[in-house]
Protein backbone atom coordinates (compact mmCIF):
# COMPACT_ATOMS: atom_id res chain seq x y z
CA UNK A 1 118.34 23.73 85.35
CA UNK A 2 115.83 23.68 82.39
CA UNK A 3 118.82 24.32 79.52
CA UNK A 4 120.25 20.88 80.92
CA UNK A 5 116.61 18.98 80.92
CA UNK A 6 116.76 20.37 77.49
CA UNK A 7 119.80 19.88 75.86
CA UNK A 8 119.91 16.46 77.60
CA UNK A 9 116.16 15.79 75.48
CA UNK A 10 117.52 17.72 72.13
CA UNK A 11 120.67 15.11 72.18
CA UNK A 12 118.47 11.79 73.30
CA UNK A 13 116.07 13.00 69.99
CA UNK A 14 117.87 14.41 67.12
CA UNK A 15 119.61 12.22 64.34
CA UNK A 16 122.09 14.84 63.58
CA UNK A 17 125.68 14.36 64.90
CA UNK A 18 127.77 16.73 65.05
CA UNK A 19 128.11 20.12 66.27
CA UNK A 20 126.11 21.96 63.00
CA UNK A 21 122.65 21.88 64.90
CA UNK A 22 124.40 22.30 68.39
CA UNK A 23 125.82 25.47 67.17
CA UNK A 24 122.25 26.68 65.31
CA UNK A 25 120.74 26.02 69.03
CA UNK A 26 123.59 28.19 71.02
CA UNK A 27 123.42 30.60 68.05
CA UNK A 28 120.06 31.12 68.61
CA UNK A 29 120.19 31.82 72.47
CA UNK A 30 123.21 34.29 71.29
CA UNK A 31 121.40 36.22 69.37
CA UNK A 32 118.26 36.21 71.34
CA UNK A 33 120.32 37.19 74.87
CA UNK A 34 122.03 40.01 72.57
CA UNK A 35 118.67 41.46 71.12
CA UNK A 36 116.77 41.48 74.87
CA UNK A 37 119.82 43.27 76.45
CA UNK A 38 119.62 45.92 73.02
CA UNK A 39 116.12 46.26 73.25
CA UNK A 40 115.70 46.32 77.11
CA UNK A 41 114.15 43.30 76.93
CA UNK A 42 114.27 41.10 79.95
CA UNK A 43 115.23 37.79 79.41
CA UNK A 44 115.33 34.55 81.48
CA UNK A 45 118.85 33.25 80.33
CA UNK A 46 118.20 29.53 81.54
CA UNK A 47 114.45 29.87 79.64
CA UNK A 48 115.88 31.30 76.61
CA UNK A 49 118.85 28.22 75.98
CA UNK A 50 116.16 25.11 77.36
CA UNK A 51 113.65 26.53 74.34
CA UNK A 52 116.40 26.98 71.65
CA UNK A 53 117.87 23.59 72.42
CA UNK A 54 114.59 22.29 71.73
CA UNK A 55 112.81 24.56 68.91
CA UNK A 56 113.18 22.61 66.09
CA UNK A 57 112.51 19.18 68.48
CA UNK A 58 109.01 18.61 66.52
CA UNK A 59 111.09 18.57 62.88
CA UNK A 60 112.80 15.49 64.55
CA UNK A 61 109.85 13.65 66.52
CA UNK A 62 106.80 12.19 65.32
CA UNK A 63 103.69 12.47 67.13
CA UNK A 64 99.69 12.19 65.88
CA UNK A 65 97.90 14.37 66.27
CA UNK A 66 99.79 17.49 65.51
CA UNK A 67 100.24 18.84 61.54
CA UNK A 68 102.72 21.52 62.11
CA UNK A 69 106.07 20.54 63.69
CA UNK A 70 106.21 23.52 65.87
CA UNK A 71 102.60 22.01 67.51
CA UNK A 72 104.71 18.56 67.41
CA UNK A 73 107.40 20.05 68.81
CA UNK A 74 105.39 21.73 71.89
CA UNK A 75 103.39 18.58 72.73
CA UNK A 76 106.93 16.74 72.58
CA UNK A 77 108.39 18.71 75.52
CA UNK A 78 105.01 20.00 77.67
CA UNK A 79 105.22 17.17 80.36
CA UNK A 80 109.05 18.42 80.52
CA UNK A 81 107.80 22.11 80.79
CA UNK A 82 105.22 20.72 83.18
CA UNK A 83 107.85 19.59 85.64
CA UNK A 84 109.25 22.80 85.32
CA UNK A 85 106.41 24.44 87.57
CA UNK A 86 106.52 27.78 85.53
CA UNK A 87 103.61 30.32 86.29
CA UNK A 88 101.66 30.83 83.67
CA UNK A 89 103.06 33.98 82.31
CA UNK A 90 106.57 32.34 81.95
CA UNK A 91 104.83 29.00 80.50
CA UNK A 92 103.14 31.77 77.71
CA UNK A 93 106.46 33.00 76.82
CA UNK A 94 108.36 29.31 76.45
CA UNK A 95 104.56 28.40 74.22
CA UNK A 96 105.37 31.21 72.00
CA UNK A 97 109.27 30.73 71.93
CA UNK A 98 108.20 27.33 70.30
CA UNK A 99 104.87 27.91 68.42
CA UNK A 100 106.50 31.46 66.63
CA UNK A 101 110.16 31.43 65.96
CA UNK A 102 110.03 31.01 62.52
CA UNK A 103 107.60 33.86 62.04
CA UNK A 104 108.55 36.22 59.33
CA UNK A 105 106.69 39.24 60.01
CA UNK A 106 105.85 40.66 63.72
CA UNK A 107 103.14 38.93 65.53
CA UNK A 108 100.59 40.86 66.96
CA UNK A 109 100.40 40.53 70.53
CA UNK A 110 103.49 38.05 71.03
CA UNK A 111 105.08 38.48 74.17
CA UNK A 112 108.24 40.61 73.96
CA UNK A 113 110.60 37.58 74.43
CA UNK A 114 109.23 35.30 72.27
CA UNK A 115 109.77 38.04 69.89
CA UNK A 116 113.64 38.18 70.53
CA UNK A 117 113.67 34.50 69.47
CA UNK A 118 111.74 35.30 66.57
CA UNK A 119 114.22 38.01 65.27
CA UNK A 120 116.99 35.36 66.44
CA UNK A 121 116.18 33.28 63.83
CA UNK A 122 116.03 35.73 61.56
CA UNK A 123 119.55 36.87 62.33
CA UNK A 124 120.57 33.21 62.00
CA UNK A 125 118.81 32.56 58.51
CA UNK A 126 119.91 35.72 57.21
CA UNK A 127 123.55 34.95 57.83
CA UNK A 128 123.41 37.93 59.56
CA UNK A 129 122.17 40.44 57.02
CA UNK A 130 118.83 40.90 58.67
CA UNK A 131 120.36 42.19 62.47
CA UNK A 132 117.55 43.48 64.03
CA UNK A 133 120.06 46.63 65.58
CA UNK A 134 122.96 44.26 66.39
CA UNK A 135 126.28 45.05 64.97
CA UNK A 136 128.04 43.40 62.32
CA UNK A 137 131.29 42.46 63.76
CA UNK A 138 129.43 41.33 67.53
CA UNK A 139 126.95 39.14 64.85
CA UNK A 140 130.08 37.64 62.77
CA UNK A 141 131.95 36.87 66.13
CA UNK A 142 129.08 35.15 66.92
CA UNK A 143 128.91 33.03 63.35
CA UNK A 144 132.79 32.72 64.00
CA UNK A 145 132.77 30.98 67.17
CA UNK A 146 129.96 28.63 66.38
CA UNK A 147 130.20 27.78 63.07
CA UNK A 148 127.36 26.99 60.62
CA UNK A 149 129.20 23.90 59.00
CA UNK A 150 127.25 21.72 57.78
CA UNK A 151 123.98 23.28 58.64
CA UNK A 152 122.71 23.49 55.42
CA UNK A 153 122.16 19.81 54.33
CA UNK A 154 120.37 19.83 58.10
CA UNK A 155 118.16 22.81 56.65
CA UNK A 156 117.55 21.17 53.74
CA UNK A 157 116.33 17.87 55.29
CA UNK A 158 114.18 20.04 57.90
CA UNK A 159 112.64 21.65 54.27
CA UNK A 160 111.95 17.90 52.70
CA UNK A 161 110.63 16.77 56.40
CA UNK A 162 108.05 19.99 56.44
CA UNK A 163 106.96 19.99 52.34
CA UNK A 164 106.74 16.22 52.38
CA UNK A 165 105.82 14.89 55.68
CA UNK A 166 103.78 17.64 57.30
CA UNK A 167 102.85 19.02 53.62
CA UNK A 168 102.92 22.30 51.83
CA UNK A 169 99.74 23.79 53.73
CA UNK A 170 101.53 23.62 57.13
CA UNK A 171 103.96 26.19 56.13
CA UNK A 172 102.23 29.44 55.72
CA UNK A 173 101.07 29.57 59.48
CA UNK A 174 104.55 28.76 60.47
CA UNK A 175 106.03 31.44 58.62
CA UNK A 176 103.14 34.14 58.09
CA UNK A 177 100.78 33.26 61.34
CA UNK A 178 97.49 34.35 62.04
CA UNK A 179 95.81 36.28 64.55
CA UNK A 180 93.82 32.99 65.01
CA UNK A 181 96.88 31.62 65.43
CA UNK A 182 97.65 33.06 68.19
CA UNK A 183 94.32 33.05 69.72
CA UNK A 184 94.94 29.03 69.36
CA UNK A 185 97.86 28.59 70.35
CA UNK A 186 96.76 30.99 73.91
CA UNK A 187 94.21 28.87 74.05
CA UNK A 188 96.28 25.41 74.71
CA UNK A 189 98.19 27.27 77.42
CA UNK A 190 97.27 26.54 80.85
């Protein structure tokens, strides 16, 4: 139910054709479903492919407002998350699933499945070399069956869109957040 409200909004929003950001997206919830079964995380399956459909969304939308495209990106889809009638503790872990994926370094107090998307991406951007305790062949099947082609030049434009648009100061809280950070973005929840 919510991967299809999702995907459905990804596809009516991004520019990109193709299947380069498609694949990123199912990558994502790959490698995320993978770590929470390896680290006895529990994962919502449904949960996990709606938010990596949409977690680059606010690179791709433009809203007042909101700086920092992962902000952009939440206040893009809350009235869809809205309709989604999730109880608060669910709503906390989609909020950080957006607001934190691109974190480099652990976040203090992030819930433990926003932190499997976080160490998603960094599977993804690493091309694997960062693995977070999955193996090498199950994490180059994965790059095998969805392809990265022509995800760079996507990666690249997402770079320009953040430095130029949203401007160099946005970046270091997306990348290197703050416990404020997180006190913040807890405090938008609901």
């Amino acid at each position: 139910m919510y991967q299809e409200q999702a995907e459905r909004l990804y596809r009516n929003t991004t520019p990109y054709g193709g299947v380069a950001l498609d694949n990123h997206c199912i990558r994502l919830a790959e490698f995320a479903l993978a770590l929470g079964r390896h680290n006895r995380v529990p994962l919502e399956e449904d949960l996990v492919r709606a938010v990596c459909w949409v977690h680059d969304i606010g690179l791709m939308v433009k809203l007042g407002g909101e700086p920092a495209y992962p902000h952009r990106g939440l206040s893009f889809i809350s009235s869809m998350i809205d309709d989604w009638g999730l109880s608060p503790e669910r709503r906390r872990v989609v909020e950080e699933m957006m607001l934190f994926n691109h974190a480099l370094l652990p976040v203090a107090g992030l819930t433990p499945q926003a932190e499997m998307l976080r160490r998603s991406v960094q599977v993804e951007h690493s091309l694997g070399l960062r693995r977070h305790g999955l193996g090498a062949p199950a994490v180059r099947g994965m790059f095998a069956r969805w392809p990265r082609a022509g995800l760079t030049r996507i990666l690249v434009d997402f770079a320009r869109i953040t430095l130029m648009e949203d401007g160099p100061r946005q970046l270091l809280p997306i990348f290197f957040p703050s416990d404020r950070s997180l006190a913040m973005a807890r405090g938008r929840q609901v």
